[in-house]
Structure formats: C-alpha cells, structure tokens
PDB file of N, CA and C in Angstrom:
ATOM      1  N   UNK A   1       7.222  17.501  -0.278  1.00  0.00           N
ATOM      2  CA  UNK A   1       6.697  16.556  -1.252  1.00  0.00           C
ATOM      3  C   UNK A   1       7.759  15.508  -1.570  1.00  0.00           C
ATOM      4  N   UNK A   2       7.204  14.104  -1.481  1.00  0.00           N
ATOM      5  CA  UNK A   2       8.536  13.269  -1.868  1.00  0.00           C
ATOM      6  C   UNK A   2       8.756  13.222  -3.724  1.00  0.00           C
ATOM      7  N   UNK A   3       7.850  13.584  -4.064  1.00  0.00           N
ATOM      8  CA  UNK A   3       8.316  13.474  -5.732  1.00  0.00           C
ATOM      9  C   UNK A   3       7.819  14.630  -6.280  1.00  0.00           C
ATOM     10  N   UNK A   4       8.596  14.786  -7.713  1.00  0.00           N
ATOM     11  CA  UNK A   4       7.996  16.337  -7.951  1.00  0.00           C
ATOM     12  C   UNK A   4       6.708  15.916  -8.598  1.00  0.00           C
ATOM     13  N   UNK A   5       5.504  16.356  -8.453  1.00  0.00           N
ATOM     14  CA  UNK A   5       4.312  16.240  -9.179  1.00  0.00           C
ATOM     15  C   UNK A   5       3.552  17.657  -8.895  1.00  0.00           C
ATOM     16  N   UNK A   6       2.700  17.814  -9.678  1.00  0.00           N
ATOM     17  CA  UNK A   6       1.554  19.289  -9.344  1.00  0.00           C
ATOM     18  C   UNK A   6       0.477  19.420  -8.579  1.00  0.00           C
ATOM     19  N   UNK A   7       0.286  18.109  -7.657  1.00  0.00           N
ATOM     20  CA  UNK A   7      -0.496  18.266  -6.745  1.00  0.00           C
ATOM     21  C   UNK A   7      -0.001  18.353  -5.468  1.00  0.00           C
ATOM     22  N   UNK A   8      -0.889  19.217  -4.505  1.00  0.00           N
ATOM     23  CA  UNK A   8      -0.811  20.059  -3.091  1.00  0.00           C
ATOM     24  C   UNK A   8      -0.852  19.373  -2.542  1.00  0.00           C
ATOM     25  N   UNK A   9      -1.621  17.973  -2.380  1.00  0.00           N
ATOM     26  CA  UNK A   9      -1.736  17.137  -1.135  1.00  0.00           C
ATOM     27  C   UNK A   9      -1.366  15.780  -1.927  1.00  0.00           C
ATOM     28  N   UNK A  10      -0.211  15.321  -1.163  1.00  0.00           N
ATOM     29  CA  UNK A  10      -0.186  13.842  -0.951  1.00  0.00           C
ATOM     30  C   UNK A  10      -0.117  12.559   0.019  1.00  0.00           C
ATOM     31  N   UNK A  11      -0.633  11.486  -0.099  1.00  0.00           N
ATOM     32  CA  UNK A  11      -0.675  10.541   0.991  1.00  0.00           C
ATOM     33  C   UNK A  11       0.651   9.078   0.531  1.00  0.00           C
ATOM     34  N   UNK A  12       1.209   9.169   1.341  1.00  0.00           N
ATOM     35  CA  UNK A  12       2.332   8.199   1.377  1.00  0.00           C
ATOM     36  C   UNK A  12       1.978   6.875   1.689  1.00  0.00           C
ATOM     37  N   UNK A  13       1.748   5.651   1.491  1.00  0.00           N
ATOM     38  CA  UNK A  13       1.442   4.523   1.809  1.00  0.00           C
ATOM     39  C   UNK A  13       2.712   3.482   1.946  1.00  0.00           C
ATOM     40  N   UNK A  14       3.346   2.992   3.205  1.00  0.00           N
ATOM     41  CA  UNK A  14       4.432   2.627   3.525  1.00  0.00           C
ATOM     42  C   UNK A  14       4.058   0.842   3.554  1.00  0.00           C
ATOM     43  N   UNK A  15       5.123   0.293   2.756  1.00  0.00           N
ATOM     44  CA  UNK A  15       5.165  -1.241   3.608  1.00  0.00           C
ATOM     45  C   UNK A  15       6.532  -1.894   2.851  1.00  0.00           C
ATOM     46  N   UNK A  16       6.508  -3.206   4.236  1.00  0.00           N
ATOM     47  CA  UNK A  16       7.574  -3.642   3.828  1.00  0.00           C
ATOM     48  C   UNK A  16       7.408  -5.332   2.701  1.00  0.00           C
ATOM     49  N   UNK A  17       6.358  -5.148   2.109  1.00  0.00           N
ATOM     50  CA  UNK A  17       6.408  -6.318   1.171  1.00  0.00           C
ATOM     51  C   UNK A  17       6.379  -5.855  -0.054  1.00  0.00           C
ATOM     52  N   UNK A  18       7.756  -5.846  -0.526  1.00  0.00           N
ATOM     53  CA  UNK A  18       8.140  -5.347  -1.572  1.00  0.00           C
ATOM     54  C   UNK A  18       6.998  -6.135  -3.056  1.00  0.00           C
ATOM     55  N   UNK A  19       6.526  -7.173  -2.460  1.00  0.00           N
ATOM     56  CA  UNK A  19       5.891  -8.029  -3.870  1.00  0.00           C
ATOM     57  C   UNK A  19       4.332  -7.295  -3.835  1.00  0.00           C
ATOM     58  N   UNK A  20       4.401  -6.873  -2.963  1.00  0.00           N
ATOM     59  CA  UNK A  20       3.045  -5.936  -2.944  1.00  0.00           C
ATOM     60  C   UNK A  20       2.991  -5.126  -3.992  1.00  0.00           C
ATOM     61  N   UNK A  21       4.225  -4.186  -3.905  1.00  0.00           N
ATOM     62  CA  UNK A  21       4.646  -2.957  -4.800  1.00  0.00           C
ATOM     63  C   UNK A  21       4.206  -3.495  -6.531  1.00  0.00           C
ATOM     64  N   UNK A  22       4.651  -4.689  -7.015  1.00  0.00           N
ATOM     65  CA  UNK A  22       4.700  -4.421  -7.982  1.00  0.00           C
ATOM     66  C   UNK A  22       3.307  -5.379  -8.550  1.00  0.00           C
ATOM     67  N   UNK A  23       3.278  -5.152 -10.360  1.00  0.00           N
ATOM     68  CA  UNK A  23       2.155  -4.567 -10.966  1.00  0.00           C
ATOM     69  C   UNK A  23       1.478  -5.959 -10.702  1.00  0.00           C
ATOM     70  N   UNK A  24       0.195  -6.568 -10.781  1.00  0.00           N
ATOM     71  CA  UNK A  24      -0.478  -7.584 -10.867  1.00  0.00           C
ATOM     72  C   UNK A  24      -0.678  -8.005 -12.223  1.00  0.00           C
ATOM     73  N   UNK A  25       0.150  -8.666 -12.691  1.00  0.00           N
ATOM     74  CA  UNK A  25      -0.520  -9.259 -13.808  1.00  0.00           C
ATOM     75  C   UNK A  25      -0.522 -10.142 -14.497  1.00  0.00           C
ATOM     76  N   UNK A  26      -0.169 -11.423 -15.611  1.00  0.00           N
ATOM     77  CA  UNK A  26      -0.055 -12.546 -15.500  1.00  0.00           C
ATOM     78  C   UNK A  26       1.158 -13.287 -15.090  1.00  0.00           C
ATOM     79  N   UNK A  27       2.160 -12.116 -14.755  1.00  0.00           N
ATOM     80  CA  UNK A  27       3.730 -12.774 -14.297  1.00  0.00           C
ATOM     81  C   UNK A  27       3.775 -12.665 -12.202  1.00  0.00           C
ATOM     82  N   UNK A  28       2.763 -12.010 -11.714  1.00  0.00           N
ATOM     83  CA  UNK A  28       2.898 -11.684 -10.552  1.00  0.00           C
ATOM     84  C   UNK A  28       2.889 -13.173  -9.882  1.00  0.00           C
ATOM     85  N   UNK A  29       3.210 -13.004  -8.775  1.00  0.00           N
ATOM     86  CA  UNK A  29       3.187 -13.579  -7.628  1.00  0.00           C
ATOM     87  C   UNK A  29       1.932 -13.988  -7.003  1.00  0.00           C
ATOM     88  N   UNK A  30       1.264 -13.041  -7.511  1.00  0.00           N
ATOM     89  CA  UNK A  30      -0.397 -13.696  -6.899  1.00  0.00           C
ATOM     90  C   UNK A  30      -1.071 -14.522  -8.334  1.00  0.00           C
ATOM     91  N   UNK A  31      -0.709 -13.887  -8.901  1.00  0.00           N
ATOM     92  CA  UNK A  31      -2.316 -14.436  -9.814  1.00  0.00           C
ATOM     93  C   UNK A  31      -2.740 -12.976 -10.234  1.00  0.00           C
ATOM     94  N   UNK A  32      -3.187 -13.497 -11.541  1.00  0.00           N
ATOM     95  CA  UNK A  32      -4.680 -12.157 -11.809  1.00  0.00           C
ATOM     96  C   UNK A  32      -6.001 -12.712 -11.123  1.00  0.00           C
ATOM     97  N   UNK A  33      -6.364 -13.635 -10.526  1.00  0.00           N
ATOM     98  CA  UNK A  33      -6.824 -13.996  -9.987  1.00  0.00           C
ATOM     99  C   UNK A  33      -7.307 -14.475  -8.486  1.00  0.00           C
ATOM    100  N   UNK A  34      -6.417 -13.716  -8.234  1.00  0.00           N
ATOM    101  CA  UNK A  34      -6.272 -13.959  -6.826  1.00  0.00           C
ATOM    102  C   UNK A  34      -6.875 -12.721  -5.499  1.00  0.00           C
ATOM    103  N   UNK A  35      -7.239 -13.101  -4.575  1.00  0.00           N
ATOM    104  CA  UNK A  35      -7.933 -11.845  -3.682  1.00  0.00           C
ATOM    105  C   UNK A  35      -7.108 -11.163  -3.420  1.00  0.00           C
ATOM    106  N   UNK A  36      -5.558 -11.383  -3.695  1.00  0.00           N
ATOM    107  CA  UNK A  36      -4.758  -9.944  -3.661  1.00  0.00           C
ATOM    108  C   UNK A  36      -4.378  -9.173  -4.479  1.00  0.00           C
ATOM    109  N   UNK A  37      -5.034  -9.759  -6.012  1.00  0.00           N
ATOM    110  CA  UNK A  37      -4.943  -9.047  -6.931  1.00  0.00           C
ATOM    111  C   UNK A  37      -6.284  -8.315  -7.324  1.00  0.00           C
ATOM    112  N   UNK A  38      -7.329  -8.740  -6.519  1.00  0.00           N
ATOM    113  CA  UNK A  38      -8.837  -7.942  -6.595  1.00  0.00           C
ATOM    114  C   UNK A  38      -8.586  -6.808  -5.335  1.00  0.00           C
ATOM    115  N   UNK A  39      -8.019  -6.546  -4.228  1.00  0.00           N
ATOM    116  CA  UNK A  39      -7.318  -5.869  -3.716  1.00  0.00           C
ATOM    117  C   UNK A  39      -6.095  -4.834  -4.171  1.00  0.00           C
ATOM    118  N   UNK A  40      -5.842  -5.364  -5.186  1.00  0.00           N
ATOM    119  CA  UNK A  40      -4.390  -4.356  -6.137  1.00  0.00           C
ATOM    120  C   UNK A  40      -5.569  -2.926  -6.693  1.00  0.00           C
ATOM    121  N   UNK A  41      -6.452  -4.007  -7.192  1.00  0.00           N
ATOM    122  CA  UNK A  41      -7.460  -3.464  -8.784  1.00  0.00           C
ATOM    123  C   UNK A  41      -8.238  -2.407  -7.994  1.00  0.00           C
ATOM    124  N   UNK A  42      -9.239  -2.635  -6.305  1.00  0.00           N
ATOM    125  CA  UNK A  42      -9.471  -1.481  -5.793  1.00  0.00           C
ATOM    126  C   UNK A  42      -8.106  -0.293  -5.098  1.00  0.00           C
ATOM    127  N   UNK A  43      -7.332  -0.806  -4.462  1.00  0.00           N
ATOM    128  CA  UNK A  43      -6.375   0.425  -4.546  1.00  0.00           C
ATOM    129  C   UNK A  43      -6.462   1.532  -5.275  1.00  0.00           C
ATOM    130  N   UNK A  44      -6.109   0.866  -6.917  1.00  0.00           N
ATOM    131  CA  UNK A  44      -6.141   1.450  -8.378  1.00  0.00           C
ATOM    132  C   UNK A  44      -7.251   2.447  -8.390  1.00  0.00           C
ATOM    133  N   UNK A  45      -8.308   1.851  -7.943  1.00  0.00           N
ATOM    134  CA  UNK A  45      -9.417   2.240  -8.312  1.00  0.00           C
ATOM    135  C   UNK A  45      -9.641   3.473  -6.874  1.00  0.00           C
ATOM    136  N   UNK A  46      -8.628   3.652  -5.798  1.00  0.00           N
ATOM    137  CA  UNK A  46      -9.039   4.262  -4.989  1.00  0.00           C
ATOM    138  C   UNK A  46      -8.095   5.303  -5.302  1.00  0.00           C
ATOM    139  N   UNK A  47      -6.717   5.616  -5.626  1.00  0.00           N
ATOM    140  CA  UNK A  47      -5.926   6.254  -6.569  1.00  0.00           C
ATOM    141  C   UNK A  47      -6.183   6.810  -7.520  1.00  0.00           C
ATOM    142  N   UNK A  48      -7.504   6.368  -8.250  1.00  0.00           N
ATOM    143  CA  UNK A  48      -7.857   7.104  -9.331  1.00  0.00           C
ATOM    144  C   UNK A  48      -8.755   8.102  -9.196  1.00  0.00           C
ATOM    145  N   UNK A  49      -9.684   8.137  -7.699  1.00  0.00           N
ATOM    146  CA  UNK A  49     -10.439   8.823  -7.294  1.00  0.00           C
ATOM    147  C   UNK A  49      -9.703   9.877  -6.704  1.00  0.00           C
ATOM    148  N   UNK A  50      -8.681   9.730  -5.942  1.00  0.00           N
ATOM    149  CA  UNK A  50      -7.668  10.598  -5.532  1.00  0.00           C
ATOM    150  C   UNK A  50      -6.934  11.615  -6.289  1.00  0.00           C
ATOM    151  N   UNK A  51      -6.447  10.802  -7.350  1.00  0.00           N
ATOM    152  CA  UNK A  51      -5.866  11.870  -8.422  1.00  0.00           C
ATOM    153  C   UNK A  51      -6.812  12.929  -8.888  1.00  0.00           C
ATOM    154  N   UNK A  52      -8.279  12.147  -9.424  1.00  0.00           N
ATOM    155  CA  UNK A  52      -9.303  13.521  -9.446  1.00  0.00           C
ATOM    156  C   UNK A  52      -9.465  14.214  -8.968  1.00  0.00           C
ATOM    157  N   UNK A  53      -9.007  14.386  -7.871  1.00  0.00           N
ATOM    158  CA  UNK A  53      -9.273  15.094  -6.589  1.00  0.00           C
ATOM    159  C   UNK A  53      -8.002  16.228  -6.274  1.00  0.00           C
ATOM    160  N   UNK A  54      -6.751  15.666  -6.947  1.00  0.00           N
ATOM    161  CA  UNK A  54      -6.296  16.817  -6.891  1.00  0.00           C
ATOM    162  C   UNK A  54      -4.867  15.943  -6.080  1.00  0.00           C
ATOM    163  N   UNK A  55      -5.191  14.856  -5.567  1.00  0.00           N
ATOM    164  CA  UNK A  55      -4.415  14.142  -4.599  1.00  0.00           C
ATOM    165  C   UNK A  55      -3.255  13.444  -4.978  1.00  0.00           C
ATOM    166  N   UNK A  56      -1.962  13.212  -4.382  1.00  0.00           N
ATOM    167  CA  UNK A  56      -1.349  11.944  -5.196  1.00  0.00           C
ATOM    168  C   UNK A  56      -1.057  11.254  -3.866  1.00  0.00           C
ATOM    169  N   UNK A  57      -1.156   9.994  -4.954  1.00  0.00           N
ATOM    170  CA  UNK A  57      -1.089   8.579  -3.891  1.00  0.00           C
ATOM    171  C   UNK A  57       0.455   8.091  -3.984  1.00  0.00           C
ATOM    172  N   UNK A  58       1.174   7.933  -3.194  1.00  0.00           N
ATOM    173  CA  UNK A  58       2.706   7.387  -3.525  1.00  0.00           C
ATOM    174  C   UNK A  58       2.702   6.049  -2.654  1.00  0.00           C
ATOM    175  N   UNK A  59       3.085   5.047  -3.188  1.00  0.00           N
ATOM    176  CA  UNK A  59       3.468   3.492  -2.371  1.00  0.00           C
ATOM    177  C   UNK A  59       4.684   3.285  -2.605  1.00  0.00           C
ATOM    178  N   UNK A  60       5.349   3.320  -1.155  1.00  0.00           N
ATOM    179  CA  UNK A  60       6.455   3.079  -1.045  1.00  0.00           C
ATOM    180  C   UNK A  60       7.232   2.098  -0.321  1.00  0.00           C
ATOM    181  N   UNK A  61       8.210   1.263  -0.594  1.00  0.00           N
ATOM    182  CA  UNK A  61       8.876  -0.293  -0.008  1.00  0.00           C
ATOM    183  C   UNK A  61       9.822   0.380   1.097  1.00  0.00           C
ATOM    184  N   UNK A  62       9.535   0.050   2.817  1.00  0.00           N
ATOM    185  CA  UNK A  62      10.348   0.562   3.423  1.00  0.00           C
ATOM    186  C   UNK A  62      10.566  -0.613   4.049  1.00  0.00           C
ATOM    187  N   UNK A  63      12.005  -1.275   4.262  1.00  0.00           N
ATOM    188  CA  UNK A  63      12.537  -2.301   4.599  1.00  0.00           C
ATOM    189  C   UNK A  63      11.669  -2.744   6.233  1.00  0.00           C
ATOM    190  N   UNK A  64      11.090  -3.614   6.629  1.00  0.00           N
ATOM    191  CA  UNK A  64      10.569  -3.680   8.223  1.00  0.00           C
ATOM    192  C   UNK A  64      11.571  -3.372   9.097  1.00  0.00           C
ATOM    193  N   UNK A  65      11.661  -2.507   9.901  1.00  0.00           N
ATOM    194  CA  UNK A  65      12.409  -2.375  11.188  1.00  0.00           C
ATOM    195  C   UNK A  65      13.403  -1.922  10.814  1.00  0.00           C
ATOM    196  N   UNK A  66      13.533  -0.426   9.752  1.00  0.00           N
ATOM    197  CA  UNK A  66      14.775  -0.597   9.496  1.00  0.00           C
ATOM    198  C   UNK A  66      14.925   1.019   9.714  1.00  0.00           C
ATOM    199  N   UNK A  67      14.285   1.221  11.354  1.00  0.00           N
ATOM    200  CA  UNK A  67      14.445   2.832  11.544  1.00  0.00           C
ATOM    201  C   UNK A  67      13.415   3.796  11.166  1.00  0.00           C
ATOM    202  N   UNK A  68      12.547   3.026  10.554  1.00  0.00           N
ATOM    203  CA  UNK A  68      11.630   4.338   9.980  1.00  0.00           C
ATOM    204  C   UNK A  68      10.780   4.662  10.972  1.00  0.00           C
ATOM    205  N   UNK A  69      10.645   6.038  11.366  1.00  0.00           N
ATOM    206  CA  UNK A  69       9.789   6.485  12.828  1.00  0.00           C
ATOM    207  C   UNK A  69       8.206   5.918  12.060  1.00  0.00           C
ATOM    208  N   UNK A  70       7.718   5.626  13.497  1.00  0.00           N
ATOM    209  CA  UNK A  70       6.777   4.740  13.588  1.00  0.00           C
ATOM    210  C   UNK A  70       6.378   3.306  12.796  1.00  0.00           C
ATOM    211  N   UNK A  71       7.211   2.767  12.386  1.00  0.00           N
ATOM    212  CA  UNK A  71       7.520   1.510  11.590  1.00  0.00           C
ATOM    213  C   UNK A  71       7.030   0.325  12.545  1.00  0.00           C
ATOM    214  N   UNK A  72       7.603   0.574  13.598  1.00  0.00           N
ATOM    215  CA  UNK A  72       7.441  -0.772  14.839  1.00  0.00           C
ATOM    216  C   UNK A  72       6.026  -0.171  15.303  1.00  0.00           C
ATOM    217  N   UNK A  73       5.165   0.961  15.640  1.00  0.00           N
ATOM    218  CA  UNK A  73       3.649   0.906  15.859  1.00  0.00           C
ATOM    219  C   UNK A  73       2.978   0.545  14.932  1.00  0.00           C
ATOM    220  N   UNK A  74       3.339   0.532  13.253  1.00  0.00           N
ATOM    221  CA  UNK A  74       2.208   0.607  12.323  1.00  0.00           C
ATOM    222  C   UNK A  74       2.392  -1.417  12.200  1.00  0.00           C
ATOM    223  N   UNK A  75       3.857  -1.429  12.734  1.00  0.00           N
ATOM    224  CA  UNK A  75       3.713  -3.285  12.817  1.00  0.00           C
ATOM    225  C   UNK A  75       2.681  -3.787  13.731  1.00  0.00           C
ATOM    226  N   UNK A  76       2.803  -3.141  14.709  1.00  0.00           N
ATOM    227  CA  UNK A  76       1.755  -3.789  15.574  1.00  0.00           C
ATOM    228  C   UNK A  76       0.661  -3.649  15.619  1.00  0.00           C
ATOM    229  N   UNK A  77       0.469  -2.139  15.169  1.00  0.00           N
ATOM    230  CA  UNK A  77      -1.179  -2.304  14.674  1.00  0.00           C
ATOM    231  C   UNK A  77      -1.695  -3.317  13.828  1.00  0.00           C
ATOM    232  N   UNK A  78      -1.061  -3.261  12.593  1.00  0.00           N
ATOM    233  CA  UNK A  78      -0.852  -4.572  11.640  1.00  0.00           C
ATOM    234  C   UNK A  78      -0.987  -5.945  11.992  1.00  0.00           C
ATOM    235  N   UNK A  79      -0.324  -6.120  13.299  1.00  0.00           N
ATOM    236  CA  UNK A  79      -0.571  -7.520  13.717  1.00  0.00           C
ATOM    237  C   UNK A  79      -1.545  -7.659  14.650  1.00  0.00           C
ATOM    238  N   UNK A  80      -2.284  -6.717  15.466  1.00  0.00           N
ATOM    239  CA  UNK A  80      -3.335  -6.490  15.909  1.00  0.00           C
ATOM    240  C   UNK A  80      -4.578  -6.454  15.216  1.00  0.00           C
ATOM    241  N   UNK A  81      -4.676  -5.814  14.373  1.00  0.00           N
ATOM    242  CA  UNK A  81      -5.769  -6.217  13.414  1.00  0.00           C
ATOM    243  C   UNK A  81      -5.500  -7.629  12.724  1.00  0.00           C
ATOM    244  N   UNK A  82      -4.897  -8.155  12.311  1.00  0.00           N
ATOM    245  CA  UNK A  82      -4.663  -9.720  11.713  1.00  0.00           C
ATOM    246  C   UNK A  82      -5.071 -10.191  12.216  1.00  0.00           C
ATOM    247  N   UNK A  83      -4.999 -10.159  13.757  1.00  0.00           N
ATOM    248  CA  UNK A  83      -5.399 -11.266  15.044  1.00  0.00           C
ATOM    249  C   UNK A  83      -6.947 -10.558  14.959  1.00  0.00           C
ATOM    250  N   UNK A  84      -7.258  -9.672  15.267  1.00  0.00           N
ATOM    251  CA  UNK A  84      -8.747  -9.315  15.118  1.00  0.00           C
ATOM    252  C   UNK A  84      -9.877 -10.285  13.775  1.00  0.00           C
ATOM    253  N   UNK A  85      -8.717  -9.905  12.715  1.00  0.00           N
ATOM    254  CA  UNK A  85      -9.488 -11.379  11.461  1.00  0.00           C
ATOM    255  C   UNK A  85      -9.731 -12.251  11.602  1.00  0.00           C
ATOM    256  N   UNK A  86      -8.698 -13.201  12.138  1.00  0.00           N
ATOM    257  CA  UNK A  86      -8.961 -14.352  12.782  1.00  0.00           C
ATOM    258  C   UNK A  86      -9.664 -14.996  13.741  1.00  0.00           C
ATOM    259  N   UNK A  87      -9.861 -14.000  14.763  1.00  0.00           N
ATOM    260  CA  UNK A  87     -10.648 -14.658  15.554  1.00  0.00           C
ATOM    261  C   UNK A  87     -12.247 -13.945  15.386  1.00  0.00           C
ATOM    262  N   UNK A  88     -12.177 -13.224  14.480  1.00  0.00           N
ATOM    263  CA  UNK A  88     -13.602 -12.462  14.398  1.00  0.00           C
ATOM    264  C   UNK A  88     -14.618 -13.772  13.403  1.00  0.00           C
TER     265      UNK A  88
END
C-alpha cells in the first residue's frame, strides 16, 4: 500500500502534469470553468464512488521519463490516443 489508509484495494493514478494534481478552484490554472475543471469535478465524482466501495484512489506527480517502469509505454499510449482525437 503506498499510504497508510483502511482500505484493501487501491488504484494509483500516475502523471506527469503536476498542475493537474492540484485543487480546481478560483486560483487554478484552468478556470472553474473550464473543460478541465468539469473533468477534475467527474474524477471527484468517480473517487467518491470508489471510496464507497471500499477502494482508495491515490494521484500521484511522477516526473515524465524519469525511470518509472512503464512511464515511456503509458507516454505513448497517451500520445496515441491524442492523435486518435484529432483525427477522429
């Protein structure tokens, strides 16, 4: 378990945009208004279903390319689907 908490199962959510991490709200970087802050609000809202469940959700800032096993596949998946947005 990476943190001490009382639940059995947890899911780790890795990235390297640290402005992601933090809270949305009228000082952020996006906006409260913004589609990445209606994106923050379901997370929240998908975390909260999780915790009922027994689950914990952890988001964590891991520098890009900086060694973490599978860091360079989950990039490219990442940029594989981007390109899938775009041209879809």
């Amino acid at each position: 378990m990476s943190h001490t908490h009382t639940m059995t199962k947890e899911v780790l959510v890795f990235t390297d945009d640290v402005v992601a991490l933090r809270p949305v709200d009228s000082s952020s970087a996006y906006g409260t208004n913004s589609e990445i802050a209606e994106q923050v609000e379901r997370v929240y809202s998908l975390y909260q279903i999780l915790h009922d469940q027994g689950i914990h959700l952890e988001l964590c800032y891991s520098p890009g390319h900086a060694g973490v096993p599978g860091n360079q596949a989950a990039d490219a998946e990442a940029r594989r689907y981007q390109m899938q947005l775009l041209w879809n």
